[in-house]
N, C-alpha and C. Protein backbone atom coordinates (compact mmCIF):
# COMPACT_ATOMS: atom_id res chain seq x y z
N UNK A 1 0.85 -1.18 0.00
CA UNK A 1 0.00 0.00 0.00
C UNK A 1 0.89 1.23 0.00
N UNK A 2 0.71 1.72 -0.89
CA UNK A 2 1.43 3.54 -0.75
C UNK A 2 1.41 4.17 0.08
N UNK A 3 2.20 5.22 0.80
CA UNK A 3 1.58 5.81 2.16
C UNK A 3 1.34 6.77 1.55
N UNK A 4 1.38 7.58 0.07
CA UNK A 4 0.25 8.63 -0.07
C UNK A 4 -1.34 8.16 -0.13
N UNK A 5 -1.14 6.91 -0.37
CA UNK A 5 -2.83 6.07 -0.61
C UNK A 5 -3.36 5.65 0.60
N UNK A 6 -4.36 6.23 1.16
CA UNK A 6 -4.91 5.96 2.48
C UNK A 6 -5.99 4.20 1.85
N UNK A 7 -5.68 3.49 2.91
CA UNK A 7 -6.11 1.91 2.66
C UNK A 7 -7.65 2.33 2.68
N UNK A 8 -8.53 1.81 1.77
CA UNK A 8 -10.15 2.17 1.57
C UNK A 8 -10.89 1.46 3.18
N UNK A 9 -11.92 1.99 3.60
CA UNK A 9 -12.34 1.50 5.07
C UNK A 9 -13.69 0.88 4.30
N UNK A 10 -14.37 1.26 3.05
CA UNK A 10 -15.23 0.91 2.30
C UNK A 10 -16.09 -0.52 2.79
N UNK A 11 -17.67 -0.59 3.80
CA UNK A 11 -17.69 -0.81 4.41
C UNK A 11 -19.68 -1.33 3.94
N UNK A 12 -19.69 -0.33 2.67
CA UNK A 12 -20.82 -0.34 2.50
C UNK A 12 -21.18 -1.03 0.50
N UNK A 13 -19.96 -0.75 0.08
CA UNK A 13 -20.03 -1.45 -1.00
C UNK A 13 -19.60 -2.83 -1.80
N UNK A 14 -18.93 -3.33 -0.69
CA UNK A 14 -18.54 -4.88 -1.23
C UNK A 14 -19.20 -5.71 0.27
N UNK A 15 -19.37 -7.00 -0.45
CA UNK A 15 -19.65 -8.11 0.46
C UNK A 15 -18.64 -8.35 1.69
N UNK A 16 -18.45 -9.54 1.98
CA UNK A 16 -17.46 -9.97 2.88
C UNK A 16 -16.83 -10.88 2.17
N UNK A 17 -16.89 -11.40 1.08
CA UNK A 17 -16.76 -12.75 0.40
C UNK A 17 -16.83 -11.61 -0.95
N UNK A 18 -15.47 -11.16 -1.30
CA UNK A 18 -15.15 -10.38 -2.74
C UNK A 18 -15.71 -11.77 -4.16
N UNK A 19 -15.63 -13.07 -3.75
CA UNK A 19 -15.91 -13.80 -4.92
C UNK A 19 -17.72 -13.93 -4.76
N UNK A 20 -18.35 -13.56 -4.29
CA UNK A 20 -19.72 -12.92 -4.32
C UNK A 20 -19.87 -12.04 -5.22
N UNK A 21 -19.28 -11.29 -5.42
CA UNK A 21 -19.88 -10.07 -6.05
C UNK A 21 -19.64 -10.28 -7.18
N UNK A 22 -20.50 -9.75 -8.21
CA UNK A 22 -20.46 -9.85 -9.68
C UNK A 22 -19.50 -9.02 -10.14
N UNK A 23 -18.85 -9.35 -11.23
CA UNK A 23 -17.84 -8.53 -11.99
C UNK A 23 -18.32 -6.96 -12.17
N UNK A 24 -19.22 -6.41 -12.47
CA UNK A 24 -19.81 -5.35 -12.21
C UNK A 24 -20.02 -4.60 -11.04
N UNK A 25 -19.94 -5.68 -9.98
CA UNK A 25 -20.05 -4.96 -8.71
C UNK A 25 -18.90 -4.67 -7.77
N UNK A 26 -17.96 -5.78 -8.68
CA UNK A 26 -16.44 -5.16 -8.01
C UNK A 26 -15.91 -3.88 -8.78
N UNK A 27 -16.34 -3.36 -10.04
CA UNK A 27 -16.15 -2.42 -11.17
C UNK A 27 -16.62 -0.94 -10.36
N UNK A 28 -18.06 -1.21 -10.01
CA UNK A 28 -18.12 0.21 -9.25
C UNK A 28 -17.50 0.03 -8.03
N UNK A 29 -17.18 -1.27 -7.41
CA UNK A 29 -16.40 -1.24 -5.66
C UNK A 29 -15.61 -0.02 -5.61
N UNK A 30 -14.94 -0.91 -6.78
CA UNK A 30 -13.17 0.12 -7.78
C UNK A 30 -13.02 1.36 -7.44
N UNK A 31 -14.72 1.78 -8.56
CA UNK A 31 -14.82 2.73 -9.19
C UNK A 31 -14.93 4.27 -7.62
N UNK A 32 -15.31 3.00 -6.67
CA UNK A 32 -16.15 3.90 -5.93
C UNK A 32 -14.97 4.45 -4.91
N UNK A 33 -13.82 3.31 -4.32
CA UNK A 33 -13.36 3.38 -4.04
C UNK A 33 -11.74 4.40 -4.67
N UNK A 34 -11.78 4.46 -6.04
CA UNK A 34 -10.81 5.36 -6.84
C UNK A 34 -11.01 7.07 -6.41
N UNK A 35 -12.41 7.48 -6.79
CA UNK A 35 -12.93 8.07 -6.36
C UNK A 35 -13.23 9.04 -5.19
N UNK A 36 -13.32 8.10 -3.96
CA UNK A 36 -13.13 8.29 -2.56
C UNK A 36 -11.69 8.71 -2.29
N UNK A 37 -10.82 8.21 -2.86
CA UNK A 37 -9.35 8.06 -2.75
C UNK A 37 -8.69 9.65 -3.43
N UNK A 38 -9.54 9.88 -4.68
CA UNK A 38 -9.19 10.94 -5.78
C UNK A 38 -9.48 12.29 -4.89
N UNK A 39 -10.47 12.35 -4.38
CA UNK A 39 -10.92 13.70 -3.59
C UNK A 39 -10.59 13.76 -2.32
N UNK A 40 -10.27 13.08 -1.70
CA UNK A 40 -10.75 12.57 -0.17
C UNK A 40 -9.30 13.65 0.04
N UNK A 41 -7.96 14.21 -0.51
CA UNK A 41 -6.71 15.32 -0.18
C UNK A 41 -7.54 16.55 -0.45
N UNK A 42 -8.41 17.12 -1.60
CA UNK A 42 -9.75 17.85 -2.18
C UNK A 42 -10.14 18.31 -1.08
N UNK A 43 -10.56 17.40 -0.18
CA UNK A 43 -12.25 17.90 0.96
C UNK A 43 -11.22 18.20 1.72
N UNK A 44 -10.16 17.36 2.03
CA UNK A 44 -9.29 18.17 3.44
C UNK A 44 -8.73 19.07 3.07
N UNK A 45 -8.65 19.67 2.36
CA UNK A 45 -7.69 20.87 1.85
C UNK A 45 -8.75 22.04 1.89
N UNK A 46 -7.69 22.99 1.38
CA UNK A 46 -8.19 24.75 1.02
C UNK A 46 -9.69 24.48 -0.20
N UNK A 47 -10.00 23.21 -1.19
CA UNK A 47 -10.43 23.36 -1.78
C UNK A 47 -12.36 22.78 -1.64
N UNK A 48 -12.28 21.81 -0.61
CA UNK A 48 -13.56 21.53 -0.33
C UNK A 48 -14.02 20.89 -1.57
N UNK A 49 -13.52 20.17 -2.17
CA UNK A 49 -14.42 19.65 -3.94
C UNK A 49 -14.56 18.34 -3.92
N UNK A 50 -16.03 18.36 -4.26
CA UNK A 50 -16.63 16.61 -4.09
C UNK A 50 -16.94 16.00 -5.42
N UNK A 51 -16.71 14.88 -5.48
CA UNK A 51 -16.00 14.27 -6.57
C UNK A 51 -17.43 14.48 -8.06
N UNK A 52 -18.27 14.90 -7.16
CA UNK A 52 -19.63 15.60 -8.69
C UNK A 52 -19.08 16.73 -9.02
N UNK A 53 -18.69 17.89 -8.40
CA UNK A 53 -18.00 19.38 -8.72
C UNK A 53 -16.60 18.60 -9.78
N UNK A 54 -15.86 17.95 -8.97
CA UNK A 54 -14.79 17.41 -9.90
C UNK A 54 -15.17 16.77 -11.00
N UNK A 55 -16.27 15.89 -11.10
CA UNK A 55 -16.86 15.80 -12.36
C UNK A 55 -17.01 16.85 -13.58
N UNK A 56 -17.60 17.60 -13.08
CA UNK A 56 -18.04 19.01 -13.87
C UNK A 56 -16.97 19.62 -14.20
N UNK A 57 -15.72 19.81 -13.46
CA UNK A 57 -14.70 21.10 -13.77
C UNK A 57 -13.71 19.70 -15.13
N UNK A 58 -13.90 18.35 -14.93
CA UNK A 58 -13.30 17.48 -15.92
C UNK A 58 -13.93 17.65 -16.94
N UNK A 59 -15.29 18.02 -17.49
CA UNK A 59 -16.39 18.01 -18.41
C UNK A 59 -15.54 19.25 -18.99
N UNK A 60 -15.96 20.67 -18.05
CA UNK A 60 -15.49 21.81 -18.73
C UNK A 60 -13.83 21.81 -19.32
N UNK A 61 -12.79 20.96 -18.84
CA UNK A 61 -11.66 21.15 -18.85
C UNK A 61 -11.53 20.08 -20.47
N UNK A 62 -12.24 19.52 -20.54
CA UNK A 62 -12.66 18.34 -21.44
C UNK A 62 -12.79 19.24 -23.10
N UNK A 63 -14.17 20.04 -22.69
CA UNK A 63 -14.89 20.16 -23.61
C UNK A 63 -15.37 22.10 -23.21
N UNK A 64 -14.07 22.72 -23.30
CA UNK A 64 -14.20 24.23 -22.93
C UNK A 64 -15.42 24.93 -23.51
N UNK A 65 -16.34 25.92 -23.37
CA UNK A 65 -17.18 26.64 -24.28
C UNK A 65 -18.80 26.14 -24.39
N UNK A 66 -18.76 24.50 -24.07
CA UNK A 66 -20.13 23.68 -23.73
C UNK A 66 -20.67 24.63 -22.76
N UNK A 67 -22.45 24.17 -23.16
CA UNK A 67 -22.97 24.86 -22.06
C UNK A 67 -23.75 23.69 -21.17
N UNK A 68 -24.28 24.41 -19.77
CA UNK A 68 -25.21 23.71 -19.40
C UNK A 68 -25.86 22.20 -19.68
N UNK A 69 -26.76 22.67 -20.40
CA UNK A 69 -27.52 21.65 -21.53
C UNK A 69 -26.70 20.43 -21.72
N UNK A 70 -25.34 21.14 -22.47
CA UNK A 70 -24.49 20.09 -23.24
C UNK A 70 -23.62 19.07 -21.88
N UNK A 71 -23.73 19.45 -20.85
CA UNK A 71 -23.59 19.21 -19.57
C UNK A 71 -24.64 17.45 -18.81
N UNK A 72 -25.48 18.36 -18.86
CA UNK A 72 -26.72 17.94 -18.64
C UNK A 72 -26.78 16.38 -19.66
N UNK A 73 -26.58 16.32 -21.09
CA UNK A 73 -27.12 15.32 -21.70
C UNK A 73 -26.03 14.67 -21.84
N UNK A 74 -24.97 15.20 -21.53
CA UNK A 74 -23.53 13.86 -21.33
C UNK A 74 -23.46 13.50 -20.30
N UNK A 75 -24.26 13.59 -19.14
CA UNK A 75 -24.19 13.16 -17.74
C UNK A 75 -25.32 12.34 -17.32
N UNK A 76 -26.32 12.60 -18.06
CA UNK A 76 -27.73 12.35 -17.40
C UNK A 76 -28.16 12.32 -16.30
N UNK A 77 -27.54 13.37 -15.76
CA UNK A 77 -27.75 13.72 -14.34
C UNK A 77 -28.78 15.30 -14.13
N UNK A 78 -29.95 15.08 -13.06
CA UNK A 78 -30.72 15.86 -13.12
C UNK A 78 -30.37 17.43 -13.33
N UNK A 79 -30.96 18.28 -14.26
CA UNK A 79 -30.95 19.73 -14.42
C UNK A 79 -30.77 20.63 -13.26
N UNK A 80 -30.93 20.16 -12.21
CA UNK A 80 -31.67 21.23 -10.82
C UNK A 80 -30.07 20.85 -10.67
N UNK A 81 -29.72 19.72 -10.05
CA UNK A 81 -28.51 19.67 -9.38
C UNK A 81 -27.24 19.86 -10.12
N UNK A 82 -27.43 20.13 -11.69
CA UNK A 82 -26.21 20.37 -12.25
C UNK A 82 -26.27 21.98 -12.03
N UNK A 83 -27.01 22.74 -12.58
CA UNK A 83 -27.27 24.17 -12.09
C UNK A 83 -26.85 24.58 -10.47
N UNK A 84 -27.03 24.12 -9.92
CA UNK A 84 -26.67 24.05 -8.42
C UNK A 84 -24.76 23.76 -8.53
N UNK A 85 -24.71 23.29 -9.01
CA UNK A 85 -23.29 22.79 -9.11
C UNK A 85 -22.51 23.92 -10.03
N UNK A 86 -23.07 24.03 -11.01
CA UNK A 86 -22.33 25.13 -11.87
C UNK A 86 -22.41 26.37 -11.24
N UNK A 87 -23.32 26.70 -10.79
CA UNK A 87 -23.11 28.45 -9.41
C UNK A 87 -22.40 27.96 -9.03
N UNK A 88 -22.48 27.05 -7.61
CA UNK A 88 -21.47 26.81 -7.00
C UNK A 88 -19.97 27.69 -7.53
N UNK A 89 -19.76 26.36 -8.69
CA UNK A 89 -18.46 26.30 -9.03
C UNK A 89 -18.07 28.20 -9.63
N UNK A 90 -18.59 28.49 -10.10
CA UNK A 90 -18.72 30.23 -10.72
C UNK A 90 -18.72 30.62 -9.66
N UNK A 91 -19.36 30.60 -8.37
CA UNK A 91 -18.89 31.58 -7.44
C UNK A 91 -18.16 31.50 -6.60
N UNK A 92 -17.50 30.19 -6.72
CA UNK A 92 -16.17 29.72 -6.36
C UNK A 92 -15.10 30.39 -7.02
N UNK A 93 -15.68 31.17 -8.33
CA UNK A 93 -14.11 31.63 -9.14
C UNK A 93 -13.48 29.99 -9.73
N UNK A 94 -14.26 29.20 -10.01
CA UNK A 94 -13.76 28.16 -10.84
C UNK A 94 -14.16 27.56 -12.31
N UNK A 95 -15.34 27.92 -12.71
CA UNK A 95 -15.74 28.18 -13.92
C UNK A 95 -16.14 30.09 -14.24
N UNK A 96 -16.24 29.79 -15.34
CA UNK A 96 -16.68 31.52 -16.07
C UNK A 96 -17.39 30.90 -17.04
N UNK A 97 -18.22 31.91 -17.41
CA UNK A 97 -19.12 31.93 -18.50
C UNK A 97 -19.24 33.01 -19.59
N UNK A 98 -20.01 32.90 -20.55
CA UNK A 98 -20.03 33.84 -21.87
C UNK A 98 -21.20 33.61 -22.45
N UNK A 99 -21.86 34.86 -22.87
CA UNK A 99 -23.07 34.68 -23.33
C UNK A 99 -22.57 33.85 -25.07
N UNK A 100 -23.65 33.07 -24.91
CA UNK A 100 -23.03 32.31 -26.70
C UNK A 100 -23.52 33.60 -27.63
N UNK A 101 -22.78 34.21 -28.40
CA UNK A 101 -23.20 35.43 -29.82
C UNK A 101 -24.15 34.60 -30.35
N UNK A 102 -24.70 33.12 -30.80
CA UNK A 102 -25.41 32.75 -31.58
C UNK A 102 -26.39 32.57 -30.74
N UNK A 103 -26.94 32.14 -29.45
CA UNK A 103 -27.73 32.45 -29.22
C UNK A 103 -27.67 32.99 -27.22
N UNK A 104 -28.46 34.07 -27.15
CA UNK A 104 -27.93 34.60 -25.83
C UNK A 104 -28.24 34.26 -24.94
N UNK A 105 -29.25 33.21 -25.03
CA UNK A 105 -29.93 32.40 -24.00
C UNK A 105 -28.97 31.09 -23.21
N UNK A 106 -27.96 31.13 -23.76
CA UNK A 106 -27.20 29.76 -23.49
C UNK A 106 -25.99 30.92 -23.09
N UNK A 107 -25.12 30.19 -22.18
CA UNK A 107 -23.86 30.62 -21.07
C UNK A 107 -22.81 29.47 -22.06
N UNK A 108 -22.09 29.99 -22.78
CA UNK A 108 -20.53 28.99 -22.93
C UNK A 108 -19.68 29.04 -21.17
N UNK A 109 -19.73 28.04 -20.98
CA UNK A 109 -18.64 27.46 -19.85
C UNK A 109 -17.11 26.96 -19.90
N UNK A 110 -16.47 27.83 -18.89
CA UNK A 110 -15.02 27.38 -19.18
C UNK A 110 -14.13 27.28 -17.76
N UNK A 111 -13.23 26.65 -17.65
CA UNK A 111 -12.52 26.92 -16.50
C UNK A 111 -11.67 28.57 -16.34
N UNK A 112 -11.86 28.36 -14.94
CA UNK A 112 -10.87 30.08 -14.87
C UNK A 112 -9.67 29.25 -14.74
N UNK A 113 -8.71 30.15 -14.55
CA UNK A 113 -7.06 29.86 -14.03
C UNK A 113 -6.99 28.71 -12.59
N UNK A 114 -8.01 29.18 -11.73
CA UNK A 114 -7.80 28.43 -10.53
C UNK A 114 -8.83 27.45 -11.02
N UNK A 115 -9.61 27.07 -11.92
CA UNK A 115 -10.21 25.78 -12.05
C UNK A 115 -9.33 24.98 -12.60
N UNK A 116 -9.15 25.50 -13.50
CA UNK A 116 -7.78 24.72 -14.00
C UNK A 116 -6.66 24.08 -13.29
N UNK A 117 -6.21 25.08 -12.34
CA UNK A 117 -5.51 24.57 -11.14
C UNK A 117 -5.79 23.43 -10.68
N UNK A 118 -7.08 23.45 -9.90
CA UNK A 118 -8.27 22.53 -9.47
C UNK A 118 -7.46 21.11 -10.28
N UNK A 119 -8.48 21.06 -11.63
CA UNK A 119 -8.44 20.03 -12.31
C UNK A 119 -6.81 19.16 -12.53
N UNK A 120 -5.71 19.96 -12.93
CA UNK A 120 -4.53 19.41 -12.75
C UNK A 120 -4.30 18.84 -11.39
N UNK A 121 -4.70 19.10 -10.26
CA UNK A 121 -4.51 18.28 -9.07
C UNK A 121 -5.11 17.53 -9.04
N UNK A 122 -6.39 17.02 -9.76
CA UNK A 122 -7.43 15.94 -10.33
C UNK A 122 -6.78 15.08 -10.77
N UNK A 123 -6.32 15.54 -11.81
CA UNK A 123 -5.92 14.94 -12.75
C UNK A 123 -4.61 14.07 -12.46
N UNK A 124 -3.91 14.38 -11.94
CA UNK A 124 -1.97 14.05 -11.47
C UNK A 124 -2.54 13.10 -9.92
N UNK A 125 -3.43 13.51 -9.26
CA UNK A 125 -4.07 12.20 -8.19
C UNK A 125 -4.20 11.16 -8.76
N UNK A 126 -5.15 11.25 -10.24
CA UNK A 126 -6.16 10.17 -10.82
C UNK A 126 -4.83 9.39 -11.36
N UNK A 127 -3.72 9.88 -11.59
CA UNK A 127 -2.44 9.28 -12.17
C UNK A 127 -1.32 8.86 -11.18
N UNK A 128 -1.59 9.21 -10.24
CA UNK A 128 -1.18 8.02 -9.13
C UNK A 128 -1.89 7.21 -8.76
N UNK A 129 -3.46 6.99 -8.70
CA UNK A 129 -4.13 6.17 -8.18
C UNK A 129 -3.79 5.40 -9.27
N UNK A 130 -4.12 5.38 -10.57
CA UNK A 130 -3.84 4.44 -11.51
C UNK A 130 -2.68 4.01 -11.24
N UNK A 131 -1.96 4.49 -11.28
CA UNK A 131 -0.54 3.44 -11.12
C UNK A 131 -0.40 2.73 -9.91
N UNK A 132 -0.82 3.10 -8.89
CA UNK A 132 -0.82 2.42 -7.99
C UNK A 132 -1.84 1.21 -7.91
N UNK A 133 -3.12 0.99 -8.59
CA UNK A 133 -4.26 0.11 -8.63
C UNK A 133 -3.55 -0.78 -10.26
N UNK A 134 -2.49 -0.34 -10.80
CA UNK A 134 -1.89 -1.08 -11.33
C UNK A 134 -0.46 -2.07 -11.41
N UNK A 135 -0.45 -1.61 -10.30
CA UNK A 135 0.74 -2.23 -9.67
C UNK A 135 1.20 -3.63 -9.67
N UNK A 136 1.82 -4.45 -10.15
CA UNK A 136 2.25 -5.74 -10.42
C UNK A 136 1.71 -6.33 -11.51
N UNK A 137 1.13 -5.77 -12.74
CA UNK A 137 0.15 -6.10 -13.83
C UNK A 137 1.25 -5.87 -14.03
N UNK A 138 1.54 -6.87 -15.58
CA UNK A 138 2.39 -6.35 -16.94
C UNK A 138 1.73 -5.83 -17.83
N UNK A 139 2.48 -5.12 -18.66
CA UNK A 139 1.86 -4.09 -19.78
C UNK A 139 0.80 -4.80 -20.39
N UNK A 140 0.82 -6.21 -20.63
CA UNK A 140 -0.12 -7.03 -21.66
C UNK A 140 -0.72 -7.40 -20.45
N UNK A 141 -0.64 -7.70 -19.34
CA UNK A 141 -2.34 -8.07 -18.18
C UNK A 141 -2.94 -6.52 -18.25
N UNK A 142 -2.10 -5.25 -18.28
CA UNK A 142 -2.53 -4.25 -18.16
C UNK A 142 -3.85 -3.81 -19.38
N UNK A 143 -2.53 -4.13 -20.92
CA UNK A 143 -3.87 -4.04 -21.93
C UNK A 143 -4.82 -5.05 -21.81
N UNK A 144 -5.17 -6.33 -21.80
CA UNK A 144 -5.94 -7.14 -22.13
C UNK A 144 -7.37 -6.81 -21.10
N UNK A 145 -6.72 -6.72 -19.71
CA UNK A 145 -7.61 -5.60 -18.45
C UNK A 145 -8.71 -4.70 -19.23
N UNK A 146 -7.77 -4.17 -20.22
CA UNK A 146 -8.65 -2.87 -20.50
C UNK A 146 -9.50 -3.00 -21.91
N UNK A 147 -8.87 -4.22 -22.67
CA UNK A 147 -9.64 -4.79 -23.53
C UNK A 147 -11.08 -5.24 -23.56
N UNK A 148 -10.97 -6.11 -22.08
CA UNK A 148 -11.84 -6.42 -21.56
C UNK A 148 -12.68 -5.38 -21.01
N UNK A 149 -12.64 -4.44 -20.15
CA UNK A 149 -13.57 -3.53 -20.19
C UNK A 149 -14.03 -3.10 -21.18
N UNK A 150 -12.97 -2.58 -22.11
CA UNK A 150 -13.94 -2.28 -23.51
C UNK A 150 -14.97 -2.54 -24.37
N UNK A 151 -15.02 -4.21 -23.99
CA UNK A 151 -15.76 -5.05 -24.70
C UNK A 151 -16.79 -5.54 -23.64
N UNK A 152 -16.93 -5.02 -22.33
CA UNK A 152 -18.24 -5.24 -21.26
C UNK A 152 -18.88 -3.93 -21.68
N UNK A 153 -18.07 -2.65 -21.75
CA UNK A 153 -18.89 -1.07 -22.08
C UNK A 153 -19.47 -1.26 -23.36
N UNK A 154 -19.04 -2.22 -24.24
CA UNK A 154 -19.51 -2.20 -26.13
C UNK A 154 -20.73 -2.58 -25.73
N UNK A 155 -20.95 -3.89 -25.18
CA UNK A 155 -21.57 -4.69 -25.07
C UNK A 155 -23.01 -4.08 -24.06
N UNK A 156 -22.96 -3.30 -22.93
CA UNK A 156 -23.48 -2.48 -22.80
C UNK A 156 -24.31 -1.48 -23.48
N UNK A 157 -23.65 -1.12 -24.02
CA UNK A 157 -23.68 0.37 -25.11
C UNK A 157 -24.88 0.03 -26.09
N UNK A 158 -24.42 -1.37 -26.42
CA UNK A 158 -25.69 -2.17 -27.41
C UNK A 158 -26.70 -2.73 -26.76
N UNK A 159 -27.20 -2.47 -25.51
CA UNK A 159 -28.49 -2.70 -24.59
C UNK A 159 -28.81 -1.44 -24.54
N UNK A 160 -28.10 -0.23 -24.72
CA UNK A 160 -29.14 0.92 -24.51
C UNK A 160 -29.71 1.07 -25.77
């Protein structure tokens, strides 16, 4: 275990018996536990950011100039609470906005300087956690790993 990586206490999302759980359910364990791990320096710090705000400032850092809306239908996460989240983050001084010239009803969204900030400490966490949750894989257990996800998300993708 890393001693920048605090050991997960995760207590509420896996069984007791890890060969119980469905391959899917160890995927969000992971997912949930990566996560917890990614923000958890975030909330104790100067910055207070929970891993949905960090969602959003990755979207804008992603995809600069999107608005709202365009927010909204890559997330499918409810309207009220993304709006809630985007003030937030704007009156945090971490996103800015611009009326779109084509139409004035829509806000283009972007990171400021300190969102940006933000997100690179996101980002350089999410790249130690990976390496560390990859740890003793070889490059080919590493790709084939990810092959395999690829081909559970395809496979997915073709049920919606």
């Amino acid at each position: 275990m890393s001693p920048i990586i605090p050991k997960s206490n995760d207590k509420v999302n896996h069984s007791r018996d890890p060969n119980l759980d469905g391959v899917l359910d160890l995927v969000h364990t992971i997912m949930h536990q990566f996560r917890s791990q990614q923000f958890q320096a975030l909330r104790e710090g100067q910055h207070e950011m929970t891993p949905m705000e960090g969602r959003v400032l990755g979207f804008f850092a992603r995809h600069p100039g999107s608005t709202q809306s365009d927010l909204a239908k890559r997330t499918g996460k409810d309207k009220a609470q993304l709006t809630r989240l985007v003030t937030a983050l704007r009156e945090r001084g971490l996103l800015q906005g611009e009326a779109d010239a084509a139409d004035r009803r829509n806000t283009r969204l972007s990171l400021t300087d300190a969102g940006r900030a933000i997100q690179q400490k996101i980002k350089r966490q999410a790249e130690v956690l990976n390496t560390q949750a990859l740890q003793g894989l070889s490059p080919e257990q590493q790709q084939t790993l990810h092959s395999l996800l690829l081909q559970v998300k395809s496979n997915l993708d073709d049920c919606a």
